[in-house]
PDB file of N, CA and C in Angstrom:
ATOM      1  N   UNK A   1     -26.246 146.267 117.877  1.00  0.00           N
ATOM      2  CA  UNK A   1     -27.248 145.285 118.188  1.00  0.00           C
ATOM      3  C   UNK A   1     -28.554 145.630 117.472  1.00  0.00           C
ATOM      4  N   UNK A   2     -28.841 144.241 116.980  1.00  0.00           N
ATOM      5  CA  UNK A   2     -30.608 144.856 116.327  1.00  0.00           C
ATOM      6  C   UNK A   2     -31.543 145.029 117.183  1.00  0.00           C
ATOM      7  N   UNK A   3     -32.355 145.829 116.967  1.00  0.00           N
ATOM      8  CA  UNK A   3     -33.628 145.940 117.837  1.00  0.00           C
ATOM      9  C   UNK A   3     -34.743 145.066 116.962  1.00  0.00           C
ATOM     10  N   UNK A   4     -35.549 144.665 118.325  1.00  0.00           N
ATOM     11  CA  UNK A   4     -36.643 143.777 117.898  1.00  0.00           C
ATOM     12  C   UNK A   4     -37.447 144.456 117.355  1.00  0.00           C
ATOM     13  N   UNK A   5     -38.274 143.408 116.040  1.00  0.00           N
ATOM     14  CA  UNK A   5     -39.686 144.013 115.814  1.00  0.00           C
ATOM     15  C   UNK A   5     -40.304 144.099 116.835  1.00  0.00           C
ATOM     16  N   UNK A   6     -41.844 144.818 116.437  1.00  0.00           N
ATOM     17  CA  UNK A   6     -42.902 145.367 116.949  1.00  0.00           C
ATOM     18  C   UNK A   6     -43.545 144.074 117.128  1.00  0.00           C
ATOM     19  N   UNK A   7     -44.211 144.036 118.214  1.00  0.00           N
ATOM     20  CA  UNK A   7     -45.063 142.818 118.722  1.00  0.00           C
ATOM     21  C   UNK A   7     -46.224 143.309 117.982  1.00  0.00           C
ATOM     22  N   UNK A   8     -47.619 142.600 118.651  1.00  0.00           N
ATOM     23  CA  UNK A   8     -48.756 142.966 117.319  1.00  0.00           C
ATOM     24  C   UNK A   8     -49.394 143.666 118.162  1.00  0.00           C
ATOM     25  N   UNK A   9     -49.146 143.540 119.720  1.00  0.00           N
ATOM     26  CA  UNK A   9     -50.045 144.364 120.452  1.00  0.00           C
ATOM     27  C   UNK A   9     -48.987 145.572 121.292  1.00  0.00           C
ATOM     28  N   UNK A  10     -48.168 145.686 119.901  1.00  0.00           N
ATOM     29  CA  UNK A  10     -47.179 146.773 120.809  1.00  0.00           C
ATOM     30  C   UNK A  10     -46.140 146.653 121.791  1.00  0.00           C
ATOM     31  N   UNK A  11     -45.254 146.881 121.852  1.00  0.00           N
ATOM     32  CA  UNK A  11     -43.464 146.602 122.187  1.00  0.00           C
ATOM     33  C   UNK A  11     -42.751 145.459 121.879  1.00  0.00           C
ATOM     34  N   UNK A  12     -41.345 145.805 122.214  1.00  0.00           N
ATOM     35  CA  UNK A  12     -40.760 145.023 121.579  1.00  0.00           C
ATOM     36  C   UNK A  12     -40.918 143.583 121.366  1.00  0.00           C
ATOM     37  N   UNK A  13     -40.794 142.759 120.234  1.00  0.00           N
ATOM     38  CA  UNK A  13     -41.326 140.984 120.212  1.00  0.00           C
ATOM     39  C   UNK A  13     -40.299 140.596 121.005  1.00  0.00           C
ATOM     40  N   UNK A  14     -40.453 139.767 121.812  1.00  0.00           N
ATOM     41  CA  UNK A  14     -39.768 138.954 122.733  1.00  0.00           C
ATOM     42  C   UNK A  14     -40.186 137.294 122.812  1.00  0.00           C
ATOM     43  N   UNK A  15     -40.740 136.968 121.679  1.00  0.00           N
ATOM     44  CA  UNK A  15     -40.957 135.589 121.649  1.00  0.00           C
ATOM     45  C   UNK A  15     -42.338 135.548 120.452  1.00  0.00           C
ATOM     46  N   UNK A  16     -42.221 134.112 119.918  1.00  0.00           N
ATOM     47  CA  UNK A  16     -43.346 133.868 118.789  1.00  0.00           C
ATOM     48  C   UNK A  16     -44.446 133.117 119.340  1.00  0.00           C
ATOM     49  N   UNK A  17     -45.763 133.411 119.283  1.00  0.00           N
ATOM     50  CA  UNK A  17     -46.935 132.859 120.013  1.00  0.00           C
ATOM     51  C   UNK A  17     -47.328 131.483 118.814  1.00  0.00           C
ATOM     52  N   UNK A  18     -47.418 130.389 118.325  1.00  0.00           N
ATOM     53  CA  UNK A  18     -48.583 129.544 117.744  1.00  0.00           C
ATOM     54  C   UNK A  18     -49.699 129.704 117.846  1.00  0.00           C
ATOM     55  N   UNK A  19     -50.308 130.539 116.990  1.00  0.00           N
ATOM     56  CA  UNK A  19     -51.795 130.619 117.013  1.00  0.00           C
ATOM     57  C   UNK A  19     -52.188 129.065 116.730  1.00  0.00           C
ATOM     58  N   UNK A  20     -52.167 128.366 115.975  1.00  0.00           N
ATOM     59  CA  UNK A  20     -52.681 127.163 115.968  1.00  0.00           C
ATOM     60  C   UNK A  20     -51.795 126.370 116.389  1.00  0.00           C
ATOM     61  N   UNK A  21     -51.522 125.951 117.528  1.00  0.00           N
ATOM     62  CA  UNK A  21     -50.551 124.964 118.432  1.00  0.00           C
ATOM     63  C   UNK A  21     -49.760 123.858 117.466  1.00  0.00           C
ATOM     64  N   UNK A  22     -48.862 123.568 117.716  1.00  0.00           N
ATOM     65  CA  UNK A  22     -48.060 123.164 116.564  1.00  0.00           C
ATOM     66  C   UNK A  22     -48.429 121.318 116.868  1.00  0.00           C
ATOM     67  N   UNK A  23     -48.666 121.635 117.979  1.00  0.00           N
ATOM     68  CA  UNK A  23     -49.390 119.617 118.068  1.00  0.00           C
ATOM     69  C   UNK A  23     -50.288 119.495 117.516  1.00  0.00           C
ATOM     70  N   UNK A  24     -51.214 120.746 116.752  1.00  0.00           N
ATOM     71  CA  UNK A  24     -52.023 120.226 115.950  1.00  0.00           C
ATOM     72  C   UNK A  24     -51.677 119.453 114.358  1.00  0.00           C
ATOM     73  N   UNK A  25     -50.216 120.025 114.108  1.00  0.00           N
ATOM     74  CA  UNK A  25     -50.079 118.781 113.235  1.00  0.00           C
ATOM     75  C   UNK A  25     -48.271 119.673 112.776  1.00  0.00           C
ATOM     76  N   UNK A  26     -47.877 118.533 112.109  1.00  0.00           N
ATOM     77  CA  UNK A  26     -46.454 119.079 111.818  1.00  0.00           C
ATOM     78  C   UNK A  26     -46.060 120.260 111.166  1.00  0.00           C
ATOM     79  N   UNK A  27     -47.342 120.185 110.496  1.00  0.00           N
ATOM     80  CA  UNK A  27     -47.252 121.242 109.371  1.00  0.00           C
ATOM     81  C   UNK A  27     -47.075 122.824 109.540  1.00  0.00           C
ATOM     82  N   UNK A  28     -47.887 122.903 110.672  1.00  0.00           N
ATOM     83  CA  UNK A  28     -47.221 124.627 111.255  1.00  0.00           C
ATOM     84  C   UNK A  28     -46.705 124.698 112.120  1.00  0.00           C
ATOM     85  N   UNK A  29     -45.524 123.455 112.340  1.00  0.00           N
ATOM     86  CA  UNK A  29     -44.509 123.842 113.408  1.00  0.00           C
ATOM     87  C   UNK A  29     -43.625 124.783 113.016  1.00  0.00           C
ATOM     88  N   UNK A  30     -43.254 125.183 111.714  1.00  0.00           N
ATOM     89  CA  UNK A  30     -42.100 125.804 111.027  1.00  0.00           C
ATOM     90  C   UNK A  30     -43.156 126.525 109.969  1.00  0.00           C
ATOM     91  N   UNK A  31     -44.718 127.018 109.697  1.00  0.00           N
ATOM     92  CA  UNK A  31     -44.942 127.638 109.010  1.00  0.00           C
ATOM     93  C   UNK A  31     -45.163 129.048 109.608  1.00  0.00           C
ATOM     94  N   UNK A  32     -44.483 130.004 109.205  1.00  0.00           N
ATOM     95  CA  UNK A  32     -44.621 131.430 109.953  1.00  0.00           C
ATOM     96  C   UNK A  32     -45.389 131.919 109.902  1.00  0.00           C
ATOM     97  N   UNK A  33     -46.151 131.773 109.082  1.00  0.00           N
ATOM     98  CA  UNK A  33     -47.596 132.707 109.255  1.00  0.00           C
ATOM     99  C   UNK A  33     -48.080 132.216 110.355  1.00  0.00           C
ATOM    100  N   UNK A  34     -48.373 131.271 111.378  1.00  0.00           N
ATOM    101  CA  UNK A  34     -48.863 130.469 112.515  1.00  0.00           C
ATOM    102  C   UNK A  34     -48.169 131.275 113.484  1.00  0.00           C
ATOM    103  N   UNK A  35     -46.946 131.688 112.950  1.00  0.00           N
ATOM    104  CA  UNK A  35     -45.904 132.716 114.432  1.00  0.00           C
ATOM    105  C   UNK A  35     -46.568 134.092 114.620  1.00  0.00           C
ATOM    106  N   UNK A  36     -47.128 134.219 116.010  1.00  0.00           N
ATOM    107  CA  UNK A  36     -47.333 136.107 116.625  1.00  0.00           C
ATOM    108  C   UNK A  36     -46.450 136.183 117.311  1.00  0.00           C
ATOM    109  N   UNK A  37     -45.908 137.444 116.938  1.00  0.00           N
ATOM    110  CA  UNK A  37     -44.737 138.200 117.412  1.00  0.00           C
ATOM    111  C   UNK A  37     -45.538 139.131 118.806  1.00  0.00           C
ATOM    112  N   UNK A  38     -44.957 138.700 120.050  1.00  0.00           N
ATOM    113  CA  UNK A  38     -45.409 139.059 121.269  1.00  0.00           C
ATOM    114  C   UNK A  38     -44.497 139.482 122.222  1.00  0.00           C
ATOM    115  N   UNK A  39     -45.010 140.042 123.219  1.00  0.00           N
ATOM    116  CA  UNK A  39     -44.101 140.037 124.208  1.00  0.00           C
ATOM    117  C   UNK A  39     -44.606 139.076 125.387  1.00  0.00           C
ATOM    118  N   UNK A  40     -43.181 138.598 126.502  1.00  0.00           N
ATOM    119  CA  UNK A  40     -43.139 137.339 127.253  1.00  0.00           C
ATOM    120  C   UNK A  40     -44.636 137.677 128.256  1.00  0.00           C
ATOM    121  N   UNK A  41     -44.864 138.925 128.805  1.00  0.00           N
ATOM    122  CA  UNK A  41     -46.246 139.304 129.258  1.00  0.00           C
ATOM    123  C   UNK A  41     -46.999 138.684 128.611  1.00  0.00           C
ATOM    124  N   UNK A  42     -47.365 139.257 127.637  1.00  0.00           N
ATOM    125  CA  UNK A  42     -48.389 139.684 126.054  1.00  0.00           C
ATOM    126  C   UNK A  42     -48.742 137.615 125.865  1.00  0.00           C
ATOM    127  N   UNK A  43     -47.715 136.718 125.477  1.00  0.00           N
ATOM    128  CA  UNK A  43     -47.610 134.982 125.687  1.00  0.00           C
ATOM    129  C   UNK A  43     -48.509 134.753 126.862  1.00  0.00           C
ATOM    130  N   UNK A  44     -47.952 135.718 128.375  1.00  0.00           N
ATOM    131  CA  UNK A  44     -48.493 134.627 129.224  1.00  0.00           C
ATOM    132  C   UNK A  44     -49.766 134.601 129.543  1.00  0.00           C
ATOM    133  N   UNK A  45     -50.196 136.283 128.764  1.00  0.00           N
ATOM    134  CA  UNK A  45     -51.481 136.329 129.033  1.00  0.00           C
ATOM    135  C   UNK A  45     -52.416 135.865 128.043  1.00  0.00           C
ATOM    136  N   UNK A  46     -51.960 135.470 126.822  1.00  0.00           N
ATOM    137  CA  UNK A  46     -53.040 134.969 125.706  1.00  0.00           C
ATOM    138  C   UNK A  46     -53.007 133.236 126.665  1.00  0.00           C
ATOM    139  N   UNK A  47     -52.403 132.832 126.881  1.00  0.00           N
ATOM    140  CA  UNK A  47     -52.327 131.529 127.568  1.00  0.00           C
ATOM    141  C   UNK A  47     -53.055 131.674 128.800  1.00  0.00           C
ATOM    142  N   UNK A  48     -53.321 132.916 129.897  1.00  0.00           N
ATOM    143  CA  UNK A  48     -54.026 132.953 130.856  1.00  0.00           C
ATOM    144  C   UNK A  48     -56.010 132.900 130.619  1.00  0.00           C
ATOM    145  N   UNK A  49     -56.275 133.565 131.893  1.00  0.00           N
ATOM    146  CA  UNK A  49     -57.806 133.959 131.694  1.00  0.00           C
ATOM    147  C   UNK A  49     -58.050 134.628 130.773  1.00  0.00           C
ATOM    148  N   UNK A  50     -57.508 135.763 129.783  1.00  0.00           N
ATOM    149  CA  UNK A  50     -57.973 136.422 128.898  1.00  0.00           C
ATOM    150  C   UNK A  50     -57.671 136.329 126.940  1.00  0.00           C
ATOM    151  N   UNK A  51     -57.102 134.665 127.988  1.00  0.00           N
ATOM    152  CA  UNK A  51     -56.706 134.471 125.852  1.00  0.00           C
ATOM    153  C   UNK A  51     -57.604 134.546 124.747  1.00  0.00           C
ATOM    154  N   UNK A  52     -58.808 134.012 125.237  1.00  0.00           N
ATOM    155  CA  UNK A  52     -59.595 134.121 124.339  1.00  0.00           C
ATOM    156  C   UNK A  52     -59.939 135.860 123.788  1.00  0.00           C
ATOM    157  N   UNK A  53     -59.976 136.286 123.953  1.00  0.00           N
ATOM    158  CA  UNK A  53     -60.446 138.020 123.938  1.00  0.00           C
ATOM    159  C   UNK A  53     -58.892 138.214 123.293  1.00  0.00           C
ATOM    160  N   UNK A  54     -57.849 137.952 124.068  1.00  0.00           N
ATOM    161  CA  UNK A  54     -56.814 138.194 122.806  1.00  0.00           C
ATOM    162  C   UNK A  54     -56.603 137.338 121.514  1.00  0.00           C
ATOM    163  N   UNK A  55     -56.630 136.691 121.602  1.00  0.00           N
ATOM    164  CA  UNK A  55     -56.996 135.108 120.201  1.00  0.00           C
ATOM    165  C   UNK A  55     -57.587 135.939 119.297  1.00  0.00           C
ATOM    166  N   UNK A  56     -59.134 136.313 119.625  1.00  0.00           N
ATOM    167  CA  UNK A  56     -59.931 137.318 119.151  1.00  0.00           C
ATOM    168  C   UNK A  56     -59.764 138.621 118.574  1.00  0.00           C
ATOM    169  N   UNK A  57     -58.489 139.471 118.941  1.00  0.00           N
ATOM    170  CA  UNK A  57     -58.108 140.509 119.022  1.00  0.00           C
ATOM    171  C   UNK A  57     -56.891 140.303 117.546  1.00  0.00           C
ATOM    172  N   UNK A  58     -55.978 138.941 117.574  1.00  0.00           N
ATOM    173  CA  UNK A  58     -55.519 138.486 116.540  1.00  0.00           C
ATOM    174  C   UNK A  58     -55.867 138.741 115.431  1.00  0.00           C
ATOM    175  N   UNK A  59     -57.372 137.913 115.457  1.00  0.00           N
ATOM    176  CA  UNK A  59     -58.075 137.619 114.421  1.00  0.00           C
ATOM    177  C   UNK A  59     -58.142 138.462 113.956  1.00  0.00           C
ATOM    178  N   UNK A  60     -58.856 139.575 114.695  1.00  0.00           N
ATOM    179  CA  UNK A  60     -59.036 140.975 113.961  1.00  0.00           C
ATOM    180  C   UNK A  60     -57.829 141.861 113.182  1.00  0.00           C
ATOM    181  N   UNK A  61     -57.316 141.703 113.440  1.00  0.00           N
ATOM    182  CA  UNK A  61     -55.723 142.241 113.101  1.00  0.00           C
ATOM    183  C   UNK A  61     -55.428 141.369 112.205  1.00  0.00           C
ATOM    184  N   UNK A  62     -55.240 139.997 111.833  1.00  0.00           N
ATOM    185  CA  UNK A  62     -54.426 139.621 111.054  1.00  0.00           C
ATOM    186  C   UNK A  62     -55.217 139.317 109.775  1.00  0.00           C
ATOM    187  N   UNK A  63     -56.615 139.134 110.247  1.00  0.00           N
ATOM    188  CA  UNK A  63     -58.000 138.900 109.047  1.00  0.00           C
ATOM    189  C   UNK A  63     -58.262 137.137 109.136  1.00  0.00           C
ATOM    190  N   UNK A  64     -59.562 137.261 108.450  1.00  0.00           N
ATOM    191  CA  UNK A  64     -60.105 135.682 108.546  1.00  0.00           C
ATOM    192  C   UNK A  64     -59.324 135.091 107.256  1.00  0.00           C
ATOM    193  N   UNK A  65     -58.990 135.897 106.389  1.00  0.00           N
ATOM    194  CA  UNK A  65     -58.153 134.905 105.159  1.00  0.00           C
ATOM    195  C   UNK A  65     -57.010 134.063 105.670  1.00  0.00           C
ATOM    196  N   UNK A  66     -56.555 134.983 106.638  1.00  0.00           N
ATOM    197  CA  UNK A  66     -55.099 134.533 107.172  1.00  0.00           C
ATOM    198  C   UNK A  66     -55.663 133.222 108.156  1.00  0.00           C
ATOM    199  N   UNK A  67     -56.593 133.472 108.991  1.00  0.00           N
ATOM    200  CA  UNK A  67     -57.083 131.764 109.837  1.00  0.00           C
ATOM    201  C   UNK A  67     -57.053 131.108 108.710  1.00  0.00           C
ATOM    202  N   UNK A  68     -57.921 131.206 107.903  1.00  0.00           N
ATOM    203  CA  UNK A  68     -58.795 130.089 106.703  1.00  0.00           C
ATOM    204  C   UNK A  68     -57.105 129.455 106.363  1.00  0.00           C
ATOM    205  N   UNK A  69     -56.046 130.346 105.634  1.00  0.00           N
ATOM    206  CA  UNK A  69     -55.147 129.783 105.307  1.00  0.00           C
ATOM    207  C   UNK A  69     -54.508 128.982 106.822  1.00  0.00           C
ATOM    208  N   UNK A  70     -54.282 129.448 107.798  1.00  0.00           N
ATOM    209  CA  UNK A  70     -53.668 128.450 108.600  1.00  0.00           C
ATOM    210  C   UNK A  70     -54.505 127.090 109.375  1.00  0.00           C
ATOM    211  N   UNK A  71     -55.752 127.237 109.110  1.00  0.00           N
ATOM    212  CA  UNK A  71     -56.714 125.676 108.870  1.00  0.00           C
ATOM    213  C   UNK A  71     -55.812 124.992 107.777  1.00  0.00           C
ATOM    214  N   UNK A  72     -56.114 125.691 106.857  1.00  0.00           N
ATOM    215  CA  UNK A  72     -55.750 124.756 105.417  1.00  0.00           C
ATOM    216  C   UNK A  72     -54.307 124.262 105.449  1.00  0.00           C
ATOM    217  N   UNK A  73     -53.285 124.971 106.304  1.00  0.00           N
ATOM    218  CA  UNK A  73     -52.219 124.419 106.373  1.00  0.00           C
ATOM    219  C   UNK A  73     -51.840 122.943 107.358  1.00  0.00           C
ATOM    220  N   UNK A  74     -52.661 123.308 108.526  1.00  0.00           N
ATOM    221  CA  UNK A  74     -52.819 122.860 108.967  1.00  0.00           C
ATOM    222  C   UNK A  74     -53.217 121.035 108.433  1.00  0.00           C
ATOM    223  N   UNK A  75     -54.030 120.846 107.919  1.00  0.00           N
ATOM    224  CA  UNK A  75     -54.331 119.847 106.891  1.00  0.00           C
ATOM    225  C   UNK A  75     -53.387 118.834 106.248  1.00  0.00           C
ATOM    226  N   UNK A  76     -52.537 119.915 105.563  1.00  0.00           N
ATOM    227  CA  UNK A  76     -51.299 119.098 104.438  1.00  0.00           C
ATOM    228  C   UNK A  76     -50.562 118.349 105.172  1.00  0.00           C
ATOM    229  N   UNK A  77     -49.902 117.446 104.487  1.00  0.00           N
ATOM    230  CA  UNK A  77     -48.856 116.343 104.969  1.00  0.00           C
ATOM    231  C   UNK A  77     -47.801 116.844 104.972  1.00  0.00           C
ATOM    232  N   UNK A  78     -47.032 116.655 105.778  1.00  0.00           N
ATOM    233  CA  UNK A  78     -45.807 117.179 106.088  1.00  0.00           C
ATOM    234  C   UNK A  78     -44.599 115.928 107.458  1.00  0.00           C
ATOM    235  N   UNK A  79     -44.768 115.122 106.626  1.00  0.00           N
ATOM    236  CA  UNK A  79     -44.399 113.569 107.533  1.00  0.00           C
ATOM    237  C   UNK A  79     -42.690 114.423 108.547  1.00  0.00           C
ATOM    238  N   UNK A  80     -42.452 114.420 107.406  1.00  0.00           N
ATOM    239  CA  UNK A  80     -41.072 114.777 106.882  1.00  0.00           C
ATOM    240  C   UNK A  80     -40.481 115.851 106.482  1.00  0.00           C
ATOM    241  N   UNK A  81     -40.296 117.386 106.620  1.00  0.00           N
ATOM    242  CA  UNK A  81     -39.968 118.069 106.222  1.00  0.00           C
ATOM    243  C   UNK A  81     -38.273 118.163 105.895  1.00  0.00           C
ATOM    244  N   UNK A  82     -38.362 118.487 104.739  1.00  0.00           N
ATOM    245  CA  UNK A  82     -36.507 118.638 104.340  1.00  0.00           C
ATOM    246  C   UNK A  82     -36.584 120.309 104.735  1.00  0.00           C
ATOM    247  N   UNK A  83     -35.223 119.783 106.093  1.00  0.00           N
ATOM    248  CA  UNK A  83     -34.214 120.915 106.471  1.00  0.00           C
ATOM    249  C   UNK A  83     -33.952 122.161 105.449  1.00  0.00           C
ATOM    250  N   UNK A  84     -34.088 122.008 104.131  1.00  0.00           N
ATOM    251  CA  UNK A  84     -33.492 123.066 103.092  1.00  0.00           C
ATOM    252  C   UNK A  84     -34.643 123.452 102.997  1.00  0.00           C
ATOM    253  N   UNK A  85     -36.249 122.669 102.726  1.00  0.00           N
ATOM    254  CA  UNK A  85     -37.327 123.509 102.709  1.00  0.00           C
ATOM    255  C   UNK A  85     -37.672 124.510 103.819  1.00  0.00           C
ATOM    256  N   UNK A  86     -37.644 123.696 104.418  1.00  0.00           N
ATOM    257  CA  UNK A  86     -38.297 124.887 105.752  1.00  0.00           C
ATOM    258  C   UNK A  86     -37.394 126.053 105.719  1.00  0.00           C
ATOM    259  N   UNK A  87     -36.219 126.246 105.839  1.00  0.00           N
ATOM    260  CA  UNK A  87     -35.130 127.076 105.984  1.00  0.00           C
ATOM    261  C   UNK A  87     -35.786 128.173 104.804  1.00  0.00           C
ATOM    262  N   UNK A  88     -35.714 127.704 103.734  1.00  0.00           N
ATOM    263  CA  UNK A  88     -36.396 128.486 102.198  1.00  0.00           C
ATOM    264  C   UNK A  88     -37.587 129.151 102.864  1.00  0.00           C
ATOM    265  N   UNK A  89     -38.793 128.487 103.689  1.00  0.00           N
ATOM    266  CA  UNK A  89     -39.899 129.283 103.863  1.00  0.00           C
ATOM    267  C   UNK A  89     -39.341 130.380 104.717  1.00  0.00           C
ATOM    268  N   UNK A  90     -38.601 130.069 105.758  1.00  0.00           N
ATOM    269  CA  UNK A  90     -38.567 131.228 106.714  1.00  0.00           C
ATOM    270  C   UNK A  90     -37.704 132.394 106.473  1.00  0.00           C
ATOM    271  N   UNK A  91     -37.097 131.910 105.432  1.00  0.00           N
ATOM    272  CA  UNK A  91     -36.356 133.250 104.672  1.00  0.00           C
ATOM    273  C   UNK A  91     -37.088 134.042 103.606  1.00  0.00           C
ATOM    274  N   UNK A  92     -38.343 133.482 103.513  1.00  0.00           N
ATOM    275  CA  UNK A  92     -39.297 134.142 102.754  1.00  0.00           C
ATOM    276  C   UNK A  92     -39.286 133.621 101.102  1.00  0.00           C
ATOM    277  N   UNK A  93     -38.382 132.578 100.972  1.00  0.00           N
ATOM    278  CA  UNK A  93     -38.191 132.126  99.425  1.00  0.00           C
ATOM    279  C   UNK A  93     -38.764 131.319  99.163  1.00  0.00           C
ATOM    280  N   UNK A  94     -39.711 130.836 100.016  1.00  0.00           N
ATOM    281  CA  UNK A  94     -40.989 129.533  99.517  1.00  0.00           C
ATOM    282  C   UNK A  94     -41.963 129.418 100.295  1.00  0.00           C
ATOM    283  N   UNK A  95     -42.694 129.138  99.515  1.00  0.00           N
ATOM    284  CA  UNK A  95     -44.197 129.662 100.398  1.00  0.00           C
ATOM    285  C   UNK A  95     -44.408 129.373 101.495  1.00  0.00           C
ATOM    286  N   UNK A  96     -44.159 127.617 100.902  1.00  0.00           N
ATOM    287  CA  UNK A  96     -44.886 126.757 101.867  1.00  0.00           C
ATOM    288  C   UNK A  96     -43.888 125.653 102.079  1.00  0.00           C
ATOM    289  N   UNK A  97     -43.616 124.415 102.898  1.00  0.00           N
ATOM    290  CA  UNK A  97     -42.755 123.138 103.013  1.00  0.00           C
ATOM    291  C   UNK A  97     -43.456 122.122 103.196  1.00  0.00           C
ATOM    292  N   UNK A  98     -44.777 122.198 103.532  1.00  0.00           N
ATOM    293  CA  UNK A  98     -45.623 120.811 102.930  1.00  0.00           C
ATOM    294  C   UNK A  98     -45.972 120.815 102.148  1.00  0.00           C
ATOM    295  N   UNK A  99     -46.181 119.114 101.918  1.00  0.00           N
ATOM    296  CA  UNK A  99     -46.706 118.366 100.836  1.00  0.00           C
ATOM    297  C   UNK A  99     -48.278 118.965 100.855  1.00  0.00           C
TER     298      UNK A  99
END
């Protein structure tokens, strides 16, 4: 059996957080850089009273280039994503799947 990666705030990942909520537009429903690797605690508490301070704690860790890029993704059109693109991004063979 594989063992899970490392969450970002330490033990095993047990689920992917949306830093930028994926209703904010289609485009980072399936872009991984938008995925934090967390644990089911680690989720319920960025979603509780202390998300913000962890949100924050992200930031710091992952850098402001990495927000700036998931604004900007955020943005692109992505009506429609083809099944073979997205699949390509999350295997790491294409960058990006929006337009």
């Amino acid at each position: 059996m594989k063992e899970n990666p490392q969450s970002i705030f330490g033990g095993a990942t047990e689920c992917i957080h949306h830093f930028l909520p994926k209703s904010l537009g289609l485009s980072l429903r399936w872009y991984v850089k938008d995925g934090i690797p967390v644990t089911v605690k680690q989720h319920n508490e960025i979603h509780g009273k202390d998300g913000k301070k962890m949100e924050e704690r992200i930031i710091e860790i992952k850098g402001k280039e990495w927000l700036k890029d998931l604004y900007a993704q955020r943005m692109k059109l992505a009506k429609y994503a083809k099944e073979e693109d997205i699949i390509k991004h999350i295997k790491g063979e294409k960058e990006n799947y929006a337009s």
